[in-house]
Protein backbone atom coordinates (compact mmCIF):
# COMPACT_ATOMS: atom_id res chain seq x y z
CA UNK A 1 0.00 0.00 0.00
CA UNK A 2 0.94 3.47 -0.11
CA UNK A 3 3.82 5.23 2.42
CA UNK A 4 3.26 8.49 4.19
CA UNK A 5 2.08 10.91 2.53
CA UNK A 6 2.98 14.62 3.55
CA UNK A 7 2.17 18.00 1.84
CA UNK A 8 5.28 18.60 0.80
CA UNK A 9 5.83 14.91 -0.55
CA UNK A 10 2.54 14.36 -2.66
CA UNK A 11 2.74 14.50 -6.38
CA UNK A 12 -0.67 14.15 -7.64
CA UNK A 13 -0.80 16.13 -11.24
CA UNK A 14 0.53 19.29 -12.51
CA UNK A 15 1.40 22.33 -9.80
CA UNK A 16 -1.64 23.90 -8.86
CA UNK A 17 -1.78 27.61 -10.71
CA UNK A 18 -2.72 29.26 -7.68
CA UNK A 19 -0.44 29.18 -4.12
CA UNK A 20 -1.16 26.66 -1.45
CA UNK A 21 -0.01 26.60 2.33
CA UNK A 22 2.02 24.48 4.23
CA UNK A 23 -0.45 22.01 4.46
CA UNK A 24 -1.11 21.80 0.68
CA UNK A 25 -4.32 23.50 0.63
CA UNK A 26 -5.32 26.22 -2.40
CA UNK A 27 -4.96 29.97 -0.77
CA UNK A 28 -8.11 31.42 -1.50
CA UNK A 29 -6.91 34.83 -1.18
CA UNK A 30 -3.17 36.78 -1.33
CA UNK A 31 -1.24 36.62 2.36
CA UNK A 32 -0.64 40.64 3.22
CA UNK A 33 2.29 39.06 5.00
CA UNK A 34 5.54 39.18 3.04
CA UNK A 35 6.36 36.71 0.20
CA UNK A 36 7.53 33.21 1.82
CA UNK A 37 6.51 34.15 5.85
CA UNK A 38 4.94 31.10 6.09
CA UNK A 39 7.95 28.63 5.73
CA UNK A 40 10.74 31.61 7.25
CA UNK A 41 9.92 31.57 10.66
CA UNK A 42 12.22 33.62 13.22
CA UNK A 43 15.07 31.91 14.42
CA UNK A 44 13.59 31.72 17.92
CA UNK A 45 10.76 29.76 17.01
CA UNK A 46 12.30 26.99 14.88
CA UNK A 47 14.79 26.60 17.58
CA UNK A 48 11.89 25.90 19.86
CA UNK A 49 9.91 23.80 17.54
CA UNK A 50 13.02 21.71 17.44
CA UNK A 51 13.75 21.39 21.22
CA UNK A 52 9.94 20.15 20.88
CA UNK A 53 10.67 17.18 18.57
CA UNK A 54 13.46 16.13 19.91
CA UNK A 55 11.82 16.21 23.50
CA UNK A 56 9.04 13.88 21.66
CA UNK A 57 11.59 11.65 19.97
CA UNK A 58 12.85 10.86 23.03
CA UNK A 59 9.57 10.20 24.43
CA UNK A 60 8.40 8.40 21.83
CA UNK A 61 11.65 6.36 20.92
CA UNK A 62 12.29 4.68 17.74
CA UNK A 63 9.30 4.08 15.86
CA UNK A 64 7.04 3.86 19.10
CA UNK A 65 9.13 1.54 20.90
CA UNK A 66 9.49 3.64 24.35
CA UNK A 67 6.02 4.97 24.40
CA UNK A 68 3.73 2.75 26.57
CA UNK A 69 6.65 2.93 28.99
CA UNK A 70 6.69 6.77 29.08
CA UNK A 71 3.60 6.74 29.35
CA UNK A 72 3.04 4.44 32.46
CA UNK A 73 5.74 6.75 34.06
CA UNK A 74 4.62 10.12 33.25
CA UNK A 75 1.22 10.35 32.02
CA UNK A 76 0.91 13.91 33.27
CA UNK A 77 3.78 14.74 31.14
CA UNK A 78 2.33 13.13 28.23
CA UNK A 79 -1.29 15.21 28.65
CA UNK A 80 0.25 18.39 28.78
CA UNK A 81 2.58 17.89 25.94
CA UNK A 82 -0.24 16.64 23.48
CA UNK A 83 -2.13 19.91 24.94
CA UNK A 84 0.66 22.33 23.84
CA UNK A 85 0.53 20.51 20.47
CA UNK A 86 2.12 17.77 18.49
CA UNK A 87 4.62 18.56 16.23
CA UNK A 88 3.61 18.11 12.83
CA UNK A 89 6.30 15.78 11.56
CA UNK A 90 5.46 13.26 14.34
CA UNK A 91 1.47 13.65 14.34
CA UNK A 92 0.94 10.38 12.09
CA UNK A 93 2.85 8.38 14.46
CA UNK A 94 1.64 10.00 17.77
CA UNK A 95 -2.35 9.57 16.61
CA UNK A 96 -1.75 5.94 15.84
CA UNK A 97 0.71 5.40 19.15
CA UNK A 98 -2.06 7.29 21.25
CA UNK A 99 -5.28 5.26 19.51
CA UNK A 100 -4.01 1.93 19.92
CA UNK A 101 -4.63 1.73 16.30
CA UNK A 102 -0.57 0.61 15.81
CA UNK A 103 -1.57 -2.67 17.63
CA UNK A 104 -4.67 -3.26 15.52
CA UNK A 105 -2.39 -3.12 12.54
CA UNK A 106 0.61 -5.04 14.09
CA UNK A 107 -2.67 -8.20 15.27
CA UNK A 108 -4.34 -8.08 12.23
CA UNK A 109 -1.65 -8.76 9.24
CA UNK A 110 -2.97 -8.47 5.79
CA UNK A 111 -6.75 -8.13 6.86
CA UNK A 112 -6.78 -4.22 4.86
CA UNK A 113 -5.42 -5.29 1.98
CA UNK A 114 -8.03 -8.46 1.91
CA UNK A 115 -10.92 -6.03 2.24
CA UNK A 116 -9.71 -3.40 -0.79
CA UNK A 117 -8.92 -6.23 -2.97
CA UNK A 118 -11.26 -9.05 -2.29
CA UNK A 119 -14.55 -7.38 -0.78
CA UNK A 120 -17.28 -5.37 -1.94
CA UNK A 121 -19.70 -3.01 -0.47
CA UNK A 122 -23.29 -1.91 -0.66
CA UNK A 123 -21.55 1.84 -0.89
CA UNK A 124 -19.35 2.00 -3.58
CA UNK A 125 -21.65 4.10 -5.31
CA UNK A 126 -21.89 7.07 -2.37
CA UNK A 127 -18.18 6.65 -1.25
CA UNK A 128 -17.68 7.52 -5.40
CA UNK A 129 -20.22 10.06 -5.64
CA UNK A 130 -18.53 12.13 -2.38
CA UNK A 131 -14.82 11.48 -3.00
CA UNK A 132 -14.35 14.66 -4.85
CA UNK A 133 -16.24 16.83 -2.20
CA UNK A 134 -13.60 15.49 -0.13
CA UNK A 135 -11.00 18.05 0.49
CA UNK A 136 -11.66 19.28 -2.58
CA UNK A 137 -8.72 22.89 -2.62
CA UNK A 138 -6.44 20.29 -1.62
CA UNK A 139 -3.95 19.22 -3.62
CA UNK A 140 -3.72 15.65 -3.30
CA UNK A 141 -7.23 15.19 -3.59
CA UNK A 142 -7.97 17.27 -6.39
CA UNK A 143 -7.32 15.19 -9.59
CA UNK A 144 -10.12 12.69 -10.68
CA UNK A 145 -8.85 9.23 -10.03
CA UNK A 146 -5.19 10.58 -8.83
CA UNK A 147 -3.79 9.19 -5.79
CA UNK A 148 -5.34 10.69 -2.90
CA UNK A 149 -9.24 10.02 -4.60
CA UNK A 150 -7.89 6.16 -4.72
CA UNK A 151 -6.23 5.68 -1.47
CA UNK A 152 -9.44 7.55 0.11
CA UNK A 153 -11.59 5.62 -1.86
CA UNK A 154 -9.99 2.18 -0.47
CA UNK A 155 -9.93 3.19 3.11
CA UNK A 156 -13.60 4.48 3.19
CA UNK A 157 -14.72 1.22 1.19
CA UNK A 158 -12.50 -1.43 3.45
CA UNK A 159 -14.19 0.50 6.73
CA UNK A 160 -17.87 0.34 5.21
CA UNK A 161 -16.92 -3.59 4.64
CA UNK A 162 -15.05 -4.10 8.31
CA UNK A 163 -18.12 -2.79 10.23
CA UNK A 164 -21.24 -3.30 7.83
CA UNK A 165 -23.49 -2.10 11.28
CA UNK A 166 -22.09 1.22 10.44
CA UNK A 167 -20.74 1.14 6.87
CA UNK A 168 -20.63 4.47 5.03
CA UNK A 169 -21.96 7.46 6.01
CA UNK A 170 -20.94 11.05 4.36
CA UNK A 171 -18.66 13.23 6.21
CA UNK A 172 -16.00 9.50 7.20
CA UNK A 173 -14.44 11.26 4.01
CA UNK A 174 -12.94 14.11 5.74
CA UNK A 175 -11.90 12.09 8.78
CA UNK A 176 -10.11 9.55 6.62
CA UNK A 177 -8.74 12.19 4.05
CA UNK A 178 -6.61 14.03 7.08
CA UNK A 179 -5.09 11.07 7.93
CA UNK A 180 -3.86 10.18 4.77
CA UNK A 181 -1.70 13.18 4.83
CA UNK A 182 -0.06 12.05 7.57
CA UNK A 183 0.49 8.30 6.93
CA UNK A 184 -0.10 5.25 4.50
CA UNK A 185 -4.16 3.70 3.62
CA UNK A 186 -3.31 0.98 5.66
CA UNK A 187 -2.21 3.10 9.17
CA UNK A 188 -5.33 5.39 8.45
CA UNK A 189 -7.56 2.40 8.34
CA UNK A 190 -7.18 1.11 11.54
CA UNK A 191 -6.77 4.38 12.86
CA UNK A 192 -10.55 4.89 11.66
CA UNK A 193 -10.80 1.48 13.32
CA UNK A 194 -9.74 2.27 16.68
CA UNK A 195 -11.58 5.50 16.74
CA UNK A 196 -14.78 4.42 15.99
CA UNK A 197 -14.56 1.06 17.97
CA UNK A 198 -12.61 2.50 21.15
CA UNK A 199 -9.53 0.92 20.69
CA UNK A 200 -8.16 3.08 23.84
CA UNK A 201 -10.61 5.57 24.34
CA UNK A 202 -14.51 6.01 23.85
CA UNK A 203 -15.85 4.99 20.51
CA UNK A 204 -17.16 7.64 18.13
CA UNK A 205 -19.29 4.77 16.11
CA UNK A 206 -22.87 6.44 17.90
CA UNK A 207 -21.66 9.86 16.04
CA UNK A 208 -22.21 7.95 12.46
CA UNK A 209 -25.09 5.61 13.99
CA UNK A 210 -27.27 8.77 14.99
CA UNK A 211 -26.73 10.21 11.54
CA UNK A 212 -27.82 7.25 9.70
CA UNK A 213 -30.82 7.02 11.95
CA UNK A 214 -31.85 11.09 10.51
């Protein structure tokens, strides 16, 4: 399946004509702020932003291995850092560490790839019909049938196969379609997963249930 995906890695078509941010969405309207303020930050605060990371790293360790451990010892530590905010580089990892959705993947081996390839779904027909209202001044999602429409197509079709109580409902798009920026279909699947089935914390699944019920 696909790796992680960031902003500033996606390739989905042609440049967009028109400026996008940091985070790879269309600028609606000209910045007053001087040309490039957006990736020149002051000295200060890139200094701080990397004390951040690295205290994170270090908390985190290598690829997640130190983080149930840190956490055990210092949850308070761990509240107020997530609080202050995540650094962006380390948010993929971080969600899926704090979700539990990391040990969904690591106990259930090959199970996404069996529902993209080998399933169907009663809602192939909606999840097509809304994938390009789906973040659609973004550019990764912006070409019909590029990349990002696929790989949010997959995920949203594997989830409305995994739980058939809940399926599809409109609005999973936008969900999914964030964390695809940060990290491959197959992490942002069972991230979905574990947020809607309360992996670690409370399940969202009632949100989508009451909706379908309207």
């Amino acid at each position: 399946m696909d790796k992680k995906k960031d902003a500033d890695d996606v390739e989905p078509g042609p440049a967009p004509s028109r400026p996008v941010d940091r985070f790879g969405f269309i600028k609606t309207e000209q910045s007053n702020s001087p040309e490039g303020v957006l990736k020149s930050r002051p000295t200060h605060e890139r200094g701080r932003e990397e004390r951040r990371i690295r205290k994170w790293r270090k908390m985190i360790g290598t690829g997640g291995s130190d983080w149930k451990h840190y956490v055990r010892r210092n949850p308070h530590v761990v509240k107020r850092r997530i609080r202050k905010g995540i650094p962006d580089c380390l948010r993929g990892l971080v969600w899926q560490l704090i979700s539990g959705s990391r040990d969904l993947l690591l106990m259930n081996p090959g199970v996404y790839e069996t529902l993209v390839i080998y399933e169907t779904s009663t809602s192939e027909l909606e999840i097509i019909r809304d994938i390009s209202r789906t973040f659609p001044s973004h550019i990764f999602f912006q070409q019909r049938h590029g990349p990002g429409q696929r790989s949010l197509y997959n995920v949203l079709k594997a989830y409305s196969v995994y739980d058939r109580d809940v399926g599809y409902v409109q609005g999973m798009g936008f969900i999914a379609g964030l964390l695809l920026l940060y990290m491959s279909e197959e992490d942002a699947f069972w991230l979905i997963v574990a947020l809607l089935k309360g992996a670690v914390h409370t399940p969202m699944e009632g949100l989508y249930q009451v909706i379908e019920l309207w």
